[in-house]
Protein backbone atom coordinates (compact mmCIF):
# COMPACT_ATOMS: atom_id res chain seq x y z
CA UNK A 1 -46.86 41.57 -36.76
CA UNK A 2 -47.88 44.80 -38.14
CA UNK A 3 -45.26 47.84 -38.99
CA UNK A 4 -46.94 50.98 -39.11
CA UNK A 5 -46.03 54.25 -40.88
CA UNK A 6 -48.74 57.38 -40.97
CA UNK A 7 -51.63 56.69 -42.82
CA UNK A 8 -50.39 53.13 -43.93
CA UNK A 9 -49.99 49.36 -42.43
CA UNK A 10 -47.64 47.04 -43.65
CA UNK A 11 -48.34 43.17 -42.80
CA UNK A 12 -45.54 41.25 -41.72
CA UNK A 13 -44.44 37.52 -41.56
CA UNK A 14 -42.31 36.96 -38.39
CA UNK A 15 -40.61 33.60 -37.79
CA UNK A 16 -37.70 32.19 -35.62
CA UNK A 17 -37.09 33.52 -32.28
CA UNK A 18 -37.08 37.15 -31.22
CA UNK A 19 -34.11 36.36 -29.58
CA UNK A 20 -31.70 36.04 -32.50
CA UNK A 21 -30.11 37.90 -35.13
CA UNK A 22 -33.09 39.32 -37.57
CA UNK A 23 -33.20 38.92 -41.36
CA UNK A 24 -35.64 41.09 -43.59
CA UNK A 25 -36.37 39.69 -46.18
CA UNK A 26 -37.78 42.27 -49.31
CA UNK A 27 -39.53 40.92 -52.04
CA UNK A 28 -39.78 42.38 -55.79
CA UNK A 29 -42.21 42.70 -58.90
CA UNK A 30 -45.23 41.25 -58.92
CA UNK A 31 -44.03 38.79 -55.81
CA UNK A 32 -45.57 38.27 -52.51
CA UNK A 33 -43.52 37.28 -49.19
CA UNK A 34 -44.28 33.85 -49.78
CA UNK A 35 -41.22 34.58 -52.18
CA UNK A 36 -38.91 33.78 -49.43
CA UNK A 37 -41.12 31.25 -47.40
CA UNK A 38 -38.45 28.21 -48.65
CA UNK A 39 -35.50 30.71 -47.95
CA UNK A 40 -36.78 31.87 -44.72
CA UNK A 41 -37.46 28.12 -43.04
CA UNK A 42 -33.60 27.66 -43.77
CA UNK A 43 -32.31 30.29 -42.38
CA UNK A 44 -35.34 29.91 -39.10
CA UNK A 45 -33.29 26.67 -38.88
CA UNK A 46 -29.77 28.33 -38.75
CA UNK A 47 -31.00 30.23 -35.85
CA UNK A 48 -32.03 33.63 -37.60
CA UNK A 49 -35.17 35.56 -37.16
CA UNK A 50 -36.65 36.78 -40.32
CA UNK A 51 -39.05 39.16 -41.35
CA UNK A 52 -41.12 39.45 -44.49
CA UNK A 53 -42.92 42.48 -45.35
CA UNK A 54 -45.53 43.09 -47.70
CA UNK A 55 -44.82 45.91 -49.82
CA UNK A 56 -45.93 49.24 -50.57
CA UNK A 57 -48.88 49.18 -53.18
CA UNK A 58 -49.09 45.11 -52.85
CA UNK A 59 -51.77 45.99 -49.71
CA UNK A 60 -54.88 47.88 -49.54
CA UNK A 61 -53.50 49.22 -46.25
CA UNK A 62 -50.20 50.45 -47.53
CA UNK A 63 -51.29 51.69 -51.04
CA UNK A 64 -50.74 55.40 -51.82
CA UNK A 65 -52.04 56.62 -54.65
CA UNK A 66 -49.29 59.11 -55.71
CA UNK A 67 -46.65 58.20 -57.84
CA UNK A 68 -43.75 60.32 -55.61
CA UNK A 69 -44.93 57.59 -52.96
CA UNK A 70 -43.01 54.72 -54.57
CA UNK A 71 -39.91 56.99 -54.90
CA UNK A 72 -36.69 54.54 -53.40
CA UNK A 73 -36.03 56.78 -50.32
CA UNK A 74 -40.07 55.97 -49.12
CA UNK A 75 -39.60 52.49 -49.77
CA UNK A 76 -36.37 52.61 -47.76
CA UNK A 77 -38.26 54.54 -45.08
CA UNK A 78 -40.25 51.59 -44.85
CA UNK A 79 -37.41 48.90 -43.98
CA UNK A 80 -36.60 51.72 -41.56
CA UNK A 81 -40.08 51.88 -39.85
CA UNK A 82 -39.98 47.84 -39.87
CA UNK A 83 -36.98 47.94 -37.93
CA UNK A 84 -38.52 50.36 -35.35
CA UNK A 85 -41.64 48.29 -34.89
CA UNK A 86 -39.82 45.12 -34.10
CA UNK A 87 -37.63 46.94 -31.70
CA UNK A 88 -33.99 46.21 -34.04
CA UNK A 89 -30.99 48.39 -33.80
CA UNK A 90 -30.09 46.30 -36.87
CA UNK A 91 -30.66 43.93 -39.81
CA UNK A 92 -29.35 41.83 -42.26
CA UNK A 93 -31.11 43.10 -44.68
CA UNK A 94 -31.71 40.65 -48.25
CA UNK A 95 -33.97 42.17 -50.78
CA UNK A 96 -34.83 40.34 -54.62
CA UNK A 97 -36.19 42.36 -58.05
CA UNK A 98 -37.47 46.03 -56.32
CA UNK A 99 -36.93 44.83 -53.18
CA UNK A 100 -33.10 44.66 -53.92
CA UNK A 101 -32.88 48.02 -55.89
CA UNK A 102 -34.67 49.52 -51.97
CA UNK A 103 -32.20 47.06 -49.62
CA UNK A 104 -29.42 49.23 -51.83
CA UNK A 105 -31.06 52.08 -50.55
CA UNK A 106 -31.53 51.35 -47.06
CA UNK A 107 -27.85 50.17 -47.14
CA UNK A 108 -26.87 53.26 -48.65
CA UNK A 109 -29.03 56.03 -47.06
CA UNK A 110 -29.02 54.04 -43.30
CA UNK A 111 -26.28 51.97 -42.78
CA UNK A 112 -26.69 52.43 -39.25
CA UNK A 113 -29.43 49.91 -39.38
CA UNK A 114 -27.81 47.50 -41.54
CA UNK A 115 -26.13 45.08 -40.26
CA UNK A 116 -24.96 43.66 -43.69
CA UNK A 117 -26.49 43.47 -47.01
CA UNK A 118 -27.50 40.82 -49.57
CA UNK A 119 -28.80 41.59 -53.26
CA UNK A 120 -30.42 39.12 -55.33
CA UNK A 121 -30.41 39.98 -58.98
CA UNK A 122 -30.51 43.90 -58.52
CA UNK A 123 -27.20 45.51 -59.58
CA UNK A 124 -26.19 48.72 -57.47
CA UNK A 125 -28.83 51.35 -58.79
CA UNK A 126 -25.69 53.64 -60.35
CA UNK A 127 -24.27 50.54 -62.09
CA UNK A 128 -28.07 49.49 -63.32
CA UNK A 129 -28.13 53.71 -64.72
CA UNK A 130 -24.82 53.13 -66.40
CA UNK A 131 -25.26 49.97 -67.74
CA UNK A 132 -27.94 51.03 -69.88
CA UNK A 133 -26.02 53.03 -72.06
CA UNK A 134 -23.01 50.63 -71.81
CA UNK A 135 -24.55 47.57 -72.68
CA UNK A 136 -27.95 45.74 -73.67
CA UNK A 137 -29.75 46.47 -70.80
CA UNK A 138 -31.48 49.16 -71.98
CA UNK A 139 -32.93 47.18 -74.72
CA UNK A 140 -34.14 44.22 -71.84
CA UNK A 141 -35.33 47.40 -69.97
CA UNK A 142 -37.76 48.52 -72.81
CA UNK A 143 -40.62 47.96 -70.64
CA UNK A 144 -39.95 50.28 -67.71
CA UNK A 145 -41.00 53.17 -70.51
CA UNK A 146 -43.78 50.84 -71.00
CA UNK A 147 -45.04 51.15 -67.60
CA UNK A 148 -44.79 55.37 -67.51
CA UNK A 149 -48.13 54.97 -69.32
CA UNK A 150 -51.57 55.35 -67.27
CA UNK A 151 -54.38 52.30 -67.85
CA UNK A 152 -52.44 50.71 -70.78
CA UNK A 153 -50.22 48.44 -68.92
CA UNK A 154 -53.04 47.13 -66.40
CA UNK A 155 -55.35 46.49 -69.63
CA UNK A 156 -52.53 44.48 -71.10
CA UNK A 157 -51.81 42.77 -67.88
CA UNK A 158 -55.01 40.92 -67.90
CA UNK A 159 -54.39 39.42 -71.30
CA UNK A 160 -50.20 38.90 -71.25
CA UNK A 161 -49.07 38.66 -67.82
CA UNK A 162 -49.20 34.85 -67.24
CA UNK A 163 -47.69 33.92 -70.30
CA UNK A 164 -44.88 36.44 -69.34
CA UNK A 165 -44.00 35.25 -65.89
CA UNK A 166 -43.89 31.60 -67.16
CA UNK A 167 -41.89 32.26 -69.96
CA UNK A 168 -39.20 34.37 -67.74
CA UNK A 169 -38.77 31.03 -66.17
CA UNK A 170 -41.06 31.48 -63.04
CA UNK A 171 -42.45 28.02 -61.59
CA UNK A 172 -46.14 27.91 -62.92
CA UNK A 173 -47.40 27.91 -58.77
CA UNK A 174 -46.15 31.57 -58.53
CA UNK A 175 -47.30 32.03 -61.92
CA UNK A 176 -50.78 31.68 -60.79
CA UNK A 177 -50.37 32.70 -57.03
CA UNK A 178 -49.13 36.09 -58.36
CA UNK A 179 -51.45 36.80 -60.94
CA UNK A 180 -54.58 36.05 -58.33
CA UNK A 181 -53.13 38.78 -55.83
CA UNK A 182 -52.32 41.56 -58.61
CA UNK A 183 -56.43 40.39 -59.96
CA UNK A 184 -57.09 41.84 -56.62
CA UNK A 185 -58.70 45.91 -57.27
CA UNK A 186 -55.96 48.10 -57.63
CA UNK A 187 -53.44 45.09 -56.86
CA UNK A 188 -51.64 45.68 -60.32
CA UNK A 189 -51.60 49.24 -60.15
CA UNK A 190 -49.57 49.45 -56.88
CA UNK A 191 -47.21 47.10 -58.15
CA UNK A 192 -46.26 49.11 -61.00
CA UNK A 193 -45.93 52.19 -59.38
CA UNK A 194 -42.81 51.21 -57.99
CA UNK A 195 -41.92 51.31 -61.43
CA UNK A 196 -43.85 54.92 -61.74
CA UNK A 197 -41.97 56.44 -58.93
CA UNK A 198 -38.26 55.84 -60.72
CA UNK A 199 -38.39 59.54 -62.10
CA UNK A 200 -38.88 60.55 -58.75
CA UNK A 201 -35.78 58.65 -57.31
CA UNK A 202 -32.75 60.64 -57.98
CA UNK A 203 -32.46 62.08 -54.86
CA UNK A 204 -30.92 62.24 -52.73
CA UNK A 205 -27.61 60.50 -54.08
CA UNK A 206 -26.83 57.03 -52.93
CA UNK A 207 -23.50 56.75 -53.07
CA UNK A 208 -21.33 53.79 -52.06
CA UNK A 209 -22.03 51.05 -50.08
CA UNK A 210 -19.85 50.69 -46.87
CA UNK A 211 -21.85 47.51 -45.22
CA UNK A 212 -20.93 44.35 -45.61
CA UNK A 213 -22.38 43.00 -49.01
CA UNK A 214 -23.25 40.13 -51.19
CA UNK A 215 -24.75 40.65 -54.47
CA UNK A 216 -25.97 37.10 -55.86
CA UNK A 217 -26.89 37.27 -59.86
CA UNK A 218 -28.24 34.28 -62.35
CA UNK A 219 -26.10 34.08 -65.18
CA UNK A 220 -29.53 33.95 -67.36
CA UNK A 221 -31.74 36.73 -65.53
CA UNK A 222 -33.92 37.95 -68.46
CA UNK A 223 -33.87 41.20 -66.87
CA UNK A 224 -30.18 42.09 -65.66
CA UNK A 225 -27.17 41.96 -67.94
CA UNK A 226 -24.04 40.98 -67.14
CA UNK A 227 -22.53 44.96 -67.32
CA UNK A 228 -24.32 46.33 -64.34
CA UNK A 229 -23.40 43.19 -62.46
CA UNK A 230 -19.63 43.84 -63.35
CA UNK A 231 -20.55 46.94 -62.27
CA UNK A 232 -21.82 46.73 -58.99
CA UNK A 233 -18.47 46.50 -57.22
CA UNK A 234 -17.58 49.91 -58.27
CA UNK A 235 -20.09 51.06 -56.12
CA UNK A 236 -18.89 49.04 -52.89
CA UNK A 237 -16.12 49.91 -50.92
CA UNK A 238 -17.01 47.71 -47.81
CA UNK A 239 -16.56 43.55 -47.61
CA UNK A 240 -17.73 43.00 -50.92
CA UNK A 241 -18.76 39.43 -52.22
CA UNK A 242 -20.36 38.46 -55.78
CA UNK A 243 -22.24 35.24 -56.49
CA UNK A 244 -23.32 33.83 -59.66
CA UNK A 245 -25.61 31.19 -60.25
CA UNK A 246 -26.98 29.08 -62.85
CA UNK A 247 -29.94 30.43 -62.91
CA UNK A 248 -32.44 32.97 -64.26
CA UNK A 249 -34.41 36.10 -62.41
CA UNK A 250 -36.57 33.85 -59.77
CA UNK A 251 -33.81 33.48 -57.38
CA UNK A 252 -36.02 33.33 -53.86
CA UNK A 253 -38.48 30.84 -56.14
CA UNK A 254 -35.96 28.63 -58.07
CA UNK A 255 -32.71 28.31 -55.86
CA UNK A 256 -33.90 28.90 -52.46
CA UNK A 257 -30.99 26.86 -51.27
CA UNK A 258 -27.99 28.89 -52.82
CA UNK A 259 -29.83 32.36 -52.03
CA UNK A 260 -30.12 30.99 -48.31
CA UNK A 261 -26.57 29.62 -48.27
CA UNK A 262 -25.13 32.94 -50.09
CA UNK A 263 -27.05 35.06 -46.57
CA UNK A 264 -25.62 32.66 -44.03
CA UNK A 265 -22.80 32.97 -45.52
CA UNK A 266 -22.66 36.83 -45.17
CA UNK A 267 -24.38 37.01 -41.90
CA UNK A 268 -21.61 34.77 -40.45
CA UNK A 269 -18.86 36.62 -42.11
CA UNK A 270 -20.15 39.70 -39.99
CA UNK A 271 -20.15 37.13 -36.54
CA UNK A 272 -16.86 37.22 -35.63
């Protein structure tokens, strides 16, 4: 299925039956919705519908040009315009890397259409803000400055990206899967505009989370520390679950099983 916005079309894998509870699924940086595809056959299986997006920027038909476009509250507006397409009240909404950072904003900002909410590796974006002066994330997040440059990051790309993704622990197939799509023309420079658009995210506030909510962290993400997960629960006043594996950043890649276990388990908890 398509969802549609003015002036942009998102592409959108739809499994499992249209007559079940749906699950978006909302993938991160430099993924594709083949992210989930392990994660989404379990949870077809359990009897959910889910729905993958491609995101903002990773599609010629959905890539703006302006950085103010990849602000959180559009790419929130997008889940939002999902849900209207397929015809949902509601969603359980899962989102991984940038994708989780904009499911905490579609929780937070529209919590009418979320039905409940699970994070993979993102902290809650107030706890991510204070955990960089509070701890050593802002020394992991050294490259987000990086990536305020114009050019310089997309000329690096071509020589260091690889080697980064595999040594961050990502399973050589996505290694190269990824790196094909972002080879694609101005592939790589709508990915990192979602990284462009944070000065242009402040508003308005998000505030606490009153859904329903599982936040699922490896113990060895490369790019999260341990002091915005801690965090995070601060920030959530409804049902309010942590997870922690033993694993790294790739969470959809590398432990499909426990990131599809950790969302049946919060879409039951919301079942009665």
């Amino acid at each position: 299925m398509d969802s549609r916005l003015p002036g942009l079309r998102f592409d959108v894998v739809d499994s499992g039956s249209a007559e079940t509870p749906a699950v978006v699924l909302l993938h991160g940086f430099p993924q594709q919705p083949y992210s989930f595809d392990a994660v989404a056959r379990q949870l077809n299986a359990a009897g959910l519908r889910t729905l993958t997006p491609t995101q903002r920027g990773y599609t010629p038909a959905a890539r703006p040009t302006r950085r103010r476009d990849y602000r959180t509250s559009a790419a929130a507006a997008d889940v939002v315009a999902l849900l209207e397409t397929a015809g949902l009240a509601q969603a359980h909404i899962v989102g991984h890397d940038w994708g989780g950072n904009q499911a905490w904003g579609v929780a937070g900002w529209h919590p009418d259409r979320v039905a409940s909410l699970t994070v993979l590796s993102t902290p809650h974006p107030a706890a991510f803000v204070k955990s960089l002066w509070t701890s050593r994330q802002g020394l992991l997040s050294w490259y987000i400055g990086l990536f305020q440059l114009p050019a310089l990051p997309e000329l690096m790309a071509r020589r260091t990206l690889a080697k980064s993704l595999r040594d961050s622990g990502l399973p050589r197939e996505f290694v190269d899967r990824y790196t094909a799509a972002l080879a694609e023309p101005g592939a790589f420079t709508g990915a990192l505009n979602w990284y462009r658009g944070i000065p242009f995210s402040r508003r308005p506030p998000l505030g606490r989370i009153k859904v329903p909510t599982s936040y699922v962290w490896g113990r060895y993400d490369i790019a999260l520390a341990r002091r915005g997960v801690e965090l995070t629960a601060d920030y959530v006043v409804g049902p309010y679950e942590l997870v922690e594996l033993e694993a790294g950043h790739w969470l959809p890649e590398t432990e499909p099983d426990a990131v599809a276990h950790a969302i049946l388990a919060r879409v039951r908890s919301t079942q009665g």
